[in-house]
Protein backbone atom coordinates (compact mmCIF):
# COMPACT_ATOMS: atom_id res chain seq x y z
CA UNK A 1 93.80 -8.95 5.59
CA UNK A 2 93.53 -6.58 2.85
CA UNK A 3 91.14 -3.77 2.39
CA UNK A 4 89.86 -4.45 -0.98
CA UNK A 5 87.45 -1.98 -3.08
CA UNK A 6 83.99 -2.98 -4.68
CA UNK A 7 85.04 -2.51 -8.23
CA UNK A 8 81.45 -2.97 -9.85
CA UNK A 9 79.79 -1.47 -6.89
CA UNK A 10 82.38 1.44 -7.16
CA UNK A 11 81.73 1.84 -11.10
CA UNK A 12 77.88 2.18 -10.67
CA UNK A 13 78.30 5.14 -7.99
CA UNK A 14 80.45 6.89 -10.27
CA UNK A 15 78.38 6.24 -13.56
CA UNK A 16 75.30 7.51 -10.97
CA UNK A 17 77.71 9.88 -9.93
CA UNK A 18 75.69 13.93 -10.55
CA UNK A 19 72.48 11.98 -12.01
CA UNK A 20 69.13 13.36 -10.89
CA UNK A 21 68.46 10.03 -8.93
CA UNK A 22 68.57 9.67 -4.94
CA UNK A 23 70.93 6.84 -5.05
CA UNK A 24 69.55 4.31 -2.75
CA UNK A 25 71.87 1.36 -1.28
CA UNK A 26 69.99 -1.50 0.03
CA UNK A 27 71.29 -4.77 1.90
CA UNK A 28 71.08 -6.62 4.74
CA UNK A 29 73.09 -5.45 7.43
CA UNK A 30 77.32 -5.69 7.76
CA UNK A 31 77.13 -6.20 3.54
CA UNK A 32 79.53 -3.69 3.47
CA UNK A 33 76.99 -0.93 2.34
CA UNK A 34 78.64 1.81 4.73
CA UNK A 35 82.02 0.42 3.70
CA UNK A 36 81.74 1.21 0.17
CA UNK A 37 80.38 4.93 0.33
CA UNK A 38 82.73 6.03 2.16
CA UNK A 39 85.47 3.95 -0.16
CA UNK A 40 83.70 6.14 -3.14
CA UNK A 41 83.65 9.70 -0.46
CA UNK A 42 88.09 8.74 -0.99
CA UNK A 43 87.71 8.69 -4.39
CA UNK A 44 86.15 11.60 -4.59
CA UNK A 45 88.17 13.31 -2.68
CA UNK A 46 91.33 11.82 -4.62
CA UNK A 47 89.47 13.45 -7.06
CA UNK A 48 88.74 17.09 -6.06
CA UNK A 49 90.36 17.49 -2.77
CA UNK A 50 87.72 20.40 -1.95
CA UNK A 51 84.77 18.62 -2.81
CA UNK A 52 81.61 19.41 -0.09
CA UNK A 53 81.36 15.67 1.72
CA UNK A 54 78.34 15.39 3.94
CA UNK A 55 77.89 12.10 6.30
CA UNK A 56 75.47 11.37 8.76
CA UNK A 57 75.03 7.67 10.30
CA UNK A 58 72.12 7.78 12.03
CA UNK A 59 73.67 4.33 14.13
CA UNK A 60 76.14 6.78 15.62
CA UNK A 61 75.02 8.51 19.37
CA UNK A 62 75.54 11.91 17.87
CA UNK A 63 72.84 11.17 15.22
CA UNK A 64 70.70 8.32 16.89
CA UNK A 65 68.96 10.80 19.01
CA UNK A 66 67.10 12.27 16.00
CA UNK A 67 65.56 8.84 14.83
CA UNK A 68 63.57 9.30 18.36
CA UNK A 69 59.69 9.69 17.64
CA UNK A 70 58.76 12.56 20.08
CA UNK A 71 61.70 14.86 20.32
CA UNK A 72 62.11 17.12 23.32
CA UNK A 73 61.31 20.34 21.54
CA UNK A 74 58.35 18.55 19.53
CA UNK A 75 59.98 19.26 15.87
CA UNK A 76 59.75 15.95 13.27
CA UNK A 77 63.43 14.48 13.52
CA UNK A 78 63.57 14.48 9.49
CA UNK A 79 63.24 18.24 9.94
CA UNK A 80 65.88 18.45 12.34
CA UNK A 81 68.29 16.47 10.07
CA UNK A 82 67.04 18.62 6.87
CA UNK A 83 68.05 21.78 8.87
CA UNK A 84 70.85 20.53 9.83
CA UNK A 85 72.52 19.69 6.45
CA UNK A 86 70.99 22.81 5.37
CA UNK A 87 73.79 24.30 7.20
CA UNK A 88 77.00 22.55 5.80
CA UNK A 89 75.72 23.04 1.83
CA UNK A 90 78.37 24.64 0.02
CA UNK A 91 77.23 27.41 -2.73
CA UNK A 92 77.72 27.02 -6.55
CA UNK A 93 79.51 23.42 -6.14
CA UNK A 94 77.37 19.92 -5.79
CA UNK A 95 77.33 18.98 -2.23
CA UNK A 96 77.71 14.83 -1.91
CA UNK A 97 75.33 14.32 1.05
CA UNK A 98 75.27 10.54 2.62
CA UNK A 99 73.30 9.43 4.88
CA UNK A 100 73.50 5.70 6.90
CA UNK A 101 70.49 3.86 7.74
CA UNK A 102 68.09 6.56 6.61
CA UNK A 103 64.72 4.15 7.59
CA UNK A 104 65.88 4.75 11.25
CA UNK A 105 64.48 8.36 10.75
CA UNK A 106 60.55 8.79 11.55
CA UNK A 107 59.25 10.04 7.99
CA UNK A 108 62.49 9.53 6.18
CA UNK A 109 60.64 9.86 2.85
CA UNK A 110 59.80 13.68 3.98
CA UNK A 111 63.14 14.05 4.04
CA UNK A 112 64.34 12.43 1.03
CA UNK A 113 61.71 14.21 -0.50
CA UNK A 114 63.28 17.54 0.87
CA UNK A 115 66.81 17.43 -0.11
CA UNK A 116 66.10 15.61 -3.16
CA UNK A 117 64.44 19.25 -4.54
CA UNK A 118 67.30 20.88 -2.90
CA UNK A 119 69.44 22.78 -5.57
CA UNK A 120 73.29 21.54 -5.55
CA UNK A 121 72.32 18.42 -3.72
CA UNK A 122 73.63 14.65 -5.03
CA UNK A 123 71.70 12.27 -2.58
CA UNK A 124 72.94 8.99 -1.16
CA UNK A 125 71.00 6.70 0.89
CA UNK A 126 71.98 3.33 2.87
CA UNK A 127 68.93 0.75 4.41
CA UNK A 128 69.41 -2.22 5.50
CA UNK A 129 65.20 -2.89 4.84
CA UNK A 130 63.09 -3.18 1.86
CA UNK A 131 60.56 -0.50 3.40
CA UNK A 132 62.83 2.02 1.68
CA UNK A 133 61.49 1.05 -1.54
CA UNK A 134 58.07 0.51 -0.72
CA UNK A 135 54.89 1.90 -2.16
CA UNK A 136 54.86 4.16 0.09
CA UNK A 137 58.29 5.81 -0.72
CA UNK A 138 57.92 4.85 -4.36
CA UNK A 139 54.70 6.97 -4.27
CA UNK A 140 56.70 9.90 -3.21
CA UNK A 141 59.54 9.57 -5.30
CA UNK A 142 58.36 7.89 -8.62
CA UNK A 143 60.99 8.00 -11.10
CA UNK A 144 63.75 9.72 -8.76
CA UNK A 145 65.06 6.75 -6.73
CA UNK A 146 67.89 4.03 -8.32
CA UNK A 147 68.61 1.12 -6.15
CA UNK A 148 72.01 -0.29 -5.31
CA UNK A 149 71.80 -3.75 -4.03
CA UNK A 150 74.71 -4.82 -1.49
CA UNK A 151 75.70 -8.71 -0.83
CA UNK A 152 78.09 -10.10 1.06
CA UNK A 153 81.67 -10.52 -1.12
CA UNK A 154 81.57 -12.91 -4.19
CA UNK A 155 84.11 -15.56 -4.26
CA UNK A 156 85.98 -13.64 -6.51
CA UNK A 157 86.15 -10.76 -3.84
CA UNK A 158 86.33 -13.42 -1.29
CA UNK A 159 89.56 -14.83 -2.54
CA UNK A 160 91.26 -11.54 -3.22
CA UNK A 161 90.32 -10.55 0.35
CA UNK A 162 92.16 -13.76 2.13
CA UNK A 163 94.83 -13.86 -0.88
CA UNK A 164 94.31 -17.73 -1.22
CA UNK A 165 94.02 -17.43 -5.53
CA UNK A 166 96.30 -20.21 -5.40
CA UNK A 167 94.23 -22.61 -4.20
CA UNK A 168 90.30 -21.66 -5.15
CA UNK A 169 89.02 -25.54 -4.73
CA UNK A 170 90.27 -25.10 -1.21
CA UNK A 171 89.07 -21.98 -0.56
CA UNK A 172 85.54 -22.19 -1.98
CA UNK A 173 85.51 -25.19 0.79
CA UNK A 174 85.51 -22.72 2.99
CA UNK A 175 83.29 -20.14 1.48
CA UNK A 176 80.66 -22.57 1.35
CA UNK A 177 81.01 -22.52 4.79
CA UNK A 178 81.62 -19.40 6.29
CA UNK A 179 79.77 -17.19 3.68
CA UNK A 180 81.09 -13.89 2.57
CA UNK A 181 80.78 -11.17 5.24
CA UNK A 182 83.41 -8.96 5.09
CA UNK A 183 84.20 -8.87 9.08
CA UNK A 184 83.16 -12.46 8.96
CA UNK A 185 85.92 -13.56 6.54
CA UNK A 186 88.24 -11.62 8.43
CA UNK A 187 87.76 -14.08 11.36
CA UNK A 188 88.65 -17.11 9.81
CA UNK A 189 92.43 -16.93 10.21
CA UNK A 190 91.29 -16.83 13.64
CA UNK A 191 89.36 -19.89 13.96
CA UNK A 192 86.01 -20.59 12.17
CA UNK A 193 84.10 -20.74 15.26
CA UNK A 194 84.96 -17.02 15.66
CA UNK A 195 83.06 -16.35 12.38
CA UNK A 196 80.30 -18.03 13.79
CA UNK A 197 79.79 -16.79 16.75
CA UNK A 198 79.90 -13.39 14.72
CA UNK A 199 77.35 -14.91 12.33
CA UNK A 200 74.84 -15.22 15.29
CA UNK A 201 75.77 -11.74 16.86
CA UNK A 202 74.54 -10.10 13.11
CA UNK A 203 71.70 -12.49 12.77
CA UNK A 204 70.54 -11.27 16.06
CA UNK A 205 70.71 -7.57 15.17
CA UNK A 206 69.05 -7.98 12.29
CA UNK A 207 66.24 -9.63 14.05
CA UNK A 208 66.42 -6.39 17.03
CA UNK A 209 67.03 -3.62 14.61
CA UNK A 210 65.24 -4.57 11.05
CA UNK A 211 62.38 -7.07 12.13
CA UNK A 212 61.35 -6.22 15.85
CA UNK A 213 61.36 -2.55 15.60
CA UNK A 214 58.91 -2.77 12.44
CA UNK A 215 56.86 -5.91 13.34
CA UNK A 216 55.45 -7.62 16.52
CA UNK A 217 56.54 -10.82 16.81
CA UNK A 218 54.95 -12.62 19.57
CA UNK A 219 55.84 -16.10 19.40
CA UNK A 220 59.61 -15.61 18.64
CA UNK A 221 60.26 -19.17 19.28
CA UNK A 222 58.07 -20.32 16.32
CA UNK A 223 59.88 -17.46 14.40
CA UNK A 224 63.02 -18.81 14.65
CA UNK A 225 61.18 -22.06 13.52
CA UNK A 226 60.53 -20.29 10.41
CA UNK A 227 64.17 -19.08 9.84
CA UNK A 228 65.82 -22.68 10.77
CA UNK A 229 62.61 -24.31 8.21
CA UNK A 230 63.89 -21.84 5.40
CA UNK A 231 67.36 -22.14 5.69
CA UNK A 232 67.18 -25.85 5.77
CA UNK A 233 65.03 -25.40 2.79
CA UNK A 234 67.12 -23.93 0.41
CA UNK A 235 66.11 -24.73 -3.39
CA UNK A 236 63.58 -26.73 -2.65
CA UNK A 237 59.49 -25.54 -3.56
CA UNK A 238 58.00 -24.28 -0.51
CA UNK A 239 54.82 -22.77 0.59
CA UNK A 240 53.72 -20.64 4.22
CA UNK A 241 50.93 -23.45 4.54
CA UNK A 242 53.53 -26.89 4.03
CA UNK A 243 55.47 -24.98 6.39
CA UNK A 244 52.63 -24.44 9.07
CA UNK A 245 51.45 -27.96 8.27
CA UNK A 246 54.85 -29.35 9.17
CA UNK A 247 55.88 -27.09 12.01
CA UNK A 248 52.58 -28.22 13.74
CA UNK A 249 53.18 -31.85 13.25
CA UNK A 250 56.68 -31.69 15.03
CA UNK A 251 54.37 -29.84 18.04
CA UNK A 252 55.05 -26.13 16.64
CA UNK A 253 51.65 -24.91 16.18
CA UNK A 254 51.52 -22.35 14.10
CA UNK A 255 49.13 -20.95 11.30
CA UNK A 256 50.11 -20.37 7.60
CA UNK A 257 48.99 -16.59 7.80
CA UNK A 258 51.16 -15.92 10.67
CA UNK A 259 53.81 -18.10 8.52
CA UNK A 260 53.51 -15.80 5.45
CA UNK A 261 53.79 -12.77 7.73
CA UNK A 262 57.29 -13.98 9.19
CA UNK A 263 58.71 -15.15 6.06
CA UNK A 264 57.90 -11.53 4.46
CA UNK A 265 59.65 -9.25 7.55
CA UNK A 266 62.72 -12.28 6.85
CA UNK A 267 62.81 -11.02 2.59
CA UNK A 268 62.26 -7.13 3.52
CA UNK A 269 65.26 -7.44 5.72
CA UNK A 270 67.15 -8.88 2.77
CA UNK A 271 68.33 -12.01 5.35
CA UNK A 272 66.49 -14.11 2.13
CA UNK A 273 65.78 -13.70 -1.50
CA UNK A 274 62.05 -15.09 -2.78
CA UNK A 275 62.05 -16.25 -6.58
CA UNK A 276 58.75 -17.16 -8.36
CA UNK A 277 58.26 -19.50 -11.05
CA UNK A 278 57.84 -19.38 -14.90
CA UNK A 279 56.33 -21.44 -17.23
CA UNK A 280 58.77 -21.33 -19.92
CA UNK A 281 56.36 -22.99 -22.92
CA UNK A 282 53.50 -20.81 -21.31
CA UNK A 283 55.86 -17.58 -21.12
CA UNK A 284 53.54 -16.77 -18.10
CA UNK A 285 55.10 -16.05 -14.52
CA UNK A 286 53.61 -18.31 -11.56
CA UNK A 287 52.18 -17.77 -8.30
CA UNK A 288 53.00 -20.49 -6.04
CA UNK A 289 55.73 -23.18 -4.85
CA UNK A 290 58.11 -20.06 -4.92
CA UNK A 291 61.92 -20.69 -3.50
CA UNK A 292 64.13 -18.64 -1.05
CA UNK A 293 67.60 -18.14 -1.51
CA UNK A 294 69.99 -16.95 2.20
CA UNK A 295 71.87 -13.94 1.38
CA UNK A 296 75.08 -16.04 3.45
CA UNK A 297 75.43 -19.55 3.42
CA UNK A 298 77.64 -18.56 6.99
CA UNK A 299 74.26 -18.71 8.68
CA UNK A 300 73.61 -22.00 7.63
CA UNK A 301 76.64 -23.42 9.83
CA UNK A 302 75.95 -20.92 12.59
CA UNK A 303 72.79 -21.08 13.22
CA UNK A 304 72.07 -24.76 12.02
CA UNK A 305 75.47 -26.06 12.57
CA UNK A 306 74.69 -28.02 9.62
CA UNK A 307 77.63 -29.53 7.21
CA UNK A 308 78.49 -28.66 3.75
CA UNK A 309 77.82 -32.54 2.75
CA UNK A 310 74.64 -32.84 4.22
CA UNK A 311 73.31 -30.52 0.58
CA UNK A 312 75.90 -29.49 -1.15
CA UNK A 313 73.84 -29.25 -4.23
CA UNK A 314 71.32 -26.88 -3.59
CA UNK A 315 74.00 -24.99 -1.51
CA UNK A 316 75.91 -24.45 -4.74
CA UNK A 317 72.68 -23.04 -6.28
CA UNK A 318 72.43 -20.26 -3.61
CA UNK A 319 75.71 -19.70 -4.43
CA UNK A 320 75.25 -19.32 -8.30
CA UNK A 321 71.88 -17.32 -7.92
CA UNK A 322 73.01 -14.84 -5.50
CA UNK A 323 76.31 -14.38 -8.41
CA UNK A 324 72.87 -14.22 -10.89
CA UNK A 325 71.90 -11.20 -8.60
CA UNK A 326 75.30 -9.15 -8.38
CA UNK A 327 75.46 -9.41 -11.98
CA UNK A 328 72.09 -7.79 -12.33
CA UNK A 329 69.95 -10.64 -13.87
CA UNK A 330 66.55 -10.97 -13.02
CA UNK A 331 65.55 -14.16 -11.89
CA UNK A 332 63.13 -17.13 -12.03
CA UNK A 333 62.61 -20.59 -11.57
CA UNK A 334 61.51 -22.50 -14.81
CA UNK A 335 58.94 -24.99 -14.67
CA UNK A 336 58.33 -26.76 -18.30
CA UNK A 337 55.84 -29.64 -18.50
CA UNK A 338 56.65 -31.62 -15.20
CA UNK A 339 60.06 -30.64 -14.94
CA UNK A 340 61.96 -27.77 -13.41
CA UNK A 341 64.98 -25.69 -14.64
CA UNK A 342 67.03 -24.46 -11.70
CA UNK A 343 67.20 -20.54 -13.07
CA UNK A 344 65.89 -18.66 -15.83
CA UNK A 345 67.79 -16.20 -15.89
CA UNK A 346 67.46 -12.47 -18.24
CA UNK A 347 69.92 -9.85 -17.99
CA UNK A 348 69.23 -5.55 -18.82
CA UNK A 349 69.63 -6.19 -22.77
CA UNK A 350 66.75 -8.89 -22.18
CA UNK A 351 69.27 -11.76 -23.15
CA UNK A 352 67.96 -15.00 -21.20
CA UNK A 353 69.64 -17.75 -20.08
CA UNK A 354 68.62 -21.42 -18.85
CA UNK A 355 70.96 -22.74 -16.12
CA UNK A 356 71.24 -25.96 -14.29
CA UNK A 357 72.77 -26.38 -11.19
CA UNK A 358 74.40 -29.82 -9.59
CA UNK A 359 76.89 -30.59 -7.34
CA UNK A 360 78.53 -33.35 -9.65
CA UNK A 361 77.51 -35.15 -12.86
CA UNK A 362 79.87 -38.14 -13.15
CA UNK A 363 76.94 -40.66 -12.71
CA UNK A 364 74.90 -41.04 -16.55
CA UNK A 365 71.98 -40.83 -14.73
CA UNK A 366 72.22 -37.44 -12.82
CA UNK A 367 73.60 -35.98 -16.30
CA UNK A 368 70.43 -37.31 -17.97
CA UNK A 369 68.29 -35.70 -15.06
CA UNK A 370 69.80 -33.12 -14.83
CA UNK A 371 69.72 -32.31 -18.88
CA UNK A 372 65.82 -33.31 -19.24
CA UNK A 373 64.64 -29.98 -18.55
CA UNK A 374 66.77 -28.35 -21.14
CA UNK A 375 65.33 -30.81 -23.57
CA UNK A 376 61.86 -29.80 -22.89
CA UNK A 377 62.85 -26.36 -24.16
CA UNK A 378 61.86 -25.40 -27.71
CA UNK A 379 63.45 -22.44 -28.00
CA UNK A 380 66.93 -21.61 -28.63
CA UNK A 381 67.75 -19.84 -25.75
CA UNK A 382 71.40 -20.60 -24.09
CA UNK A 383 71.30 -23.80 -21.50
CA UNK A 384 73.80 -23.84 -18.99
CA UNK A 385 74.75 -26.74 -17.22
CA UNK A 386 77.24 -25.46 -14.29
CA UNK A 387 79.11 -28.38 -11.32
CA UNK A 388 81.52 -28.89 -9.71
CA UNK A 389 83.16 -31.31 -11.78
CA UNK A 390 86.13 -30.66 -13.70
CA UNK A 391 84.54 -32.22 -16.74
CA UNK A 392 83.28 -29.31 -19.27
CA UNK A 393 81.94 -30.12 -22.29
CA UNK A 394 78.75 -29.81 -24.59
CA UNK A 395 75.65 -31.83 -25.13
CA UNK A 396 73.67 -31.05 -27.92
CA UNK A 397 73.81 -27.72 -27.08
CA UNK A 398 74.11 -27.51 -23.99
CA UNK A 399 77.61 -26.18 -22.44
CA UNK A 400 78.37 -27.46 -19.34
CA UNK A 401 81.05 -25.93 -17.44
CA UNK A 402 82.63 -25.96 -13.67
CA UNK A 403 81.38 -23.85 -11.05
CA UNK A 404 84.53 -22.09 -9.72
CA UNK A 405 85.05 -21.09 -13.69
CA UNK A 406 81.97 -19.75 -14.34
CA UNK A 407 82.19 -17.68 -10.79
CA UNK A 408 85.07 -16.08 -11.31
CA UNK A 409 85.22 -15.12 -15.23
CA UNK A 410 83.05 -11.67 -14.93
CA UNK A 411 82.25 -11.68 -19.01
CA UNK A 412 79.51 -14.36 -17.72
């Protein structure tokens, strides 16, 4: 397999690149997030071949000691760290310090804080939890933190990683399948059930490392409840109380506070994406019957062992709205009159989008659904309707185009 580079990923470090910004890059965990600073540390070293490189990764033994509360001599371990650096800075050049998993540090903000207001210091940060850009670090560091958000590949990556361009119906089979983790992908040649068995291995450390060692879980059977409930929710309107309601019924009792509370530790460690929804004639945001997108659709199979049949079209809309989030759109669901949109999307220049999502369109009545929403719209926004179909076309307005297209042409 190939080691491919994360072109737009890449291009944002280097337009970062000397800006007074700690640049922070969040993801859940085996994204690729330690991958890709050290694929921009090459390039700047292909660069300048004396540039001053500093890397710590607090998950290695020669680091993890300092993430320890209570140290033996009694000093914070963010000072440690801090002194430490403090040694390898360079004078009179910019010193490119990285460090891995920074939230594994007691008081990591302290530190941030520290070398942030060091002279000849460009910071970058990895965390694989949300608690990096909480109020509380957001309080410390208003203004001087810019967050880099790491997914698993894209198809387009996905397909340049295995090579298989020459047959992208095929291969988005599988992709729908197996999801995009790098090492994950790298299995498949291997045997699928290898990926999935890897699959479970990452869930699981996300769950010891990013969930347990911030929040006590007590009942962890009706967590995974939660998890399984979620995933096999995907698109669909859900609340912590149906959920608690539900779960209890089928002999899970559990209460829709203690719901809430596991579904929030399951977004801050990135393992799901929440989306609220909009009133599009109201133009007024919406605080309940949100959705939750998985960051893989790999877990599905390997922790479900559910087929790609079984809801292939809200599948295809995780798909499309985690390709919203790489391309930096801000996202919502669209609720006009009685009907739904799938995504409303708006991009930085504040250019907003209304997209539709189905698996296939050939019968007249799922088109006519699936286009009522769109007609409910007064405004003259673009509609999107994106399948799987080969069929493109318009109607009235709205373009409808195939899925596989629209993923891989990255002028959308």
């Amino acid at each position: 397999m190939p080691k491919i580079l994360r072109k737009i990923l890449l291009d944002k470090l280097f337009v970062l690149k000397d800006k007074n910004f700690i640049k922070v890059v969040t993801g859940v965990r085996r994204a690729g997030k330690s991958t890709l600073l050290l694929q921009f540390q090459e390039l700047l070293r292909e660069q300048d071949s004396n540039v001053s490189i500093i890397s710590i990764n607090m998950d290695l033994p020669e680091f993890r000691f300092l993430s320890e509360k209570n140290l033996p001599t009694g000093q914070a371990g963010w000072k440690k760290i801090y002194d430490y650096i403090k040694t390898l800075l360079h004078e009179n050049v910019t010193n490119y310090v990285f460090i891995d998993e920074v939230q594994n540090v007691p008081e990591f903000e302290k530190l941030l804080e520290g070398l942030y207001v060091t002279q000849n210091i460009d910071l970058y940060v990895t965390g694989s939890n949300a608690y990096l850009l909480s109020s509380e670090l957001a309080t410390i560091l208003t203004g001087r933190a810019y967050e880099i958000n790491v997914l698993p590949f894209s198809f387009a990556e996905y397909l340049e990683f295995t090579g298989k361009t020459s047959t992208p119906d095929r291969a988005f089979a599988n992709y729908m399948r197996t999801g995009g983790f790098p090492e994950s992908v790298g299995f498949i040649e291997s045997g699928e059930s290898y990926a999935y068995e890897y699959l479970k291995t990452v869930f699981q450390n996300i769950y010891k490392n990013d969930i347990q060692k911030r929040h006590t879980i007590y009942y962890e059977i009706s967590y995974n409840e939660v998890v399984n409930f979620l995933i096999d929710s995907i698109g669909s309107n859900v609340s912590a109380r149906n959920i608690a309601k539900v779960l209890t019924a089928n002999g899970k009792k559990v209460d829709n506070k203690t719901v809430s509370k596991y579904i929030d530790t399951l977004v801050e460690s990135y393992l799901f994406y929440k989306v609220n929804r909009y009133d599009i004639k109201g133009k007024q945001h919406l605080a309940t019957q949100e959705k939750y997108y998985l960051v893989d659709l790999g877990f599905r199979y390997a922790l479900l062992g559910k087929e790609l049949s079984s809801d292939s079209g809200h599948l295809l809309e995780n798909v499309i709205f985690l390709e919203l989030i790489r391309r930096n759109y801000q996202i919502w669901i669209g609720k006009t009159d009685n009907l739904e949109v799938d995504f409303v999307a708006r991009n930085k220049d504040g250019y907003t989008q209304y997209i539709q999502v189905a698996y296939t369109v050939k019968e007249q009545k799922t088109l006519e659904r699936e286009l009522a929403p769109f007609n409910k719209i007064s405004d003259f926004n673009e509609r999107l309707l994106i399948t799987m179909d080969y069929e493109t076309g318009n109607h009235n307005g709205i373009k409808q185009i195939n899925a596989i297209d629209w993923l891989l042409n990255n002028k959308n």
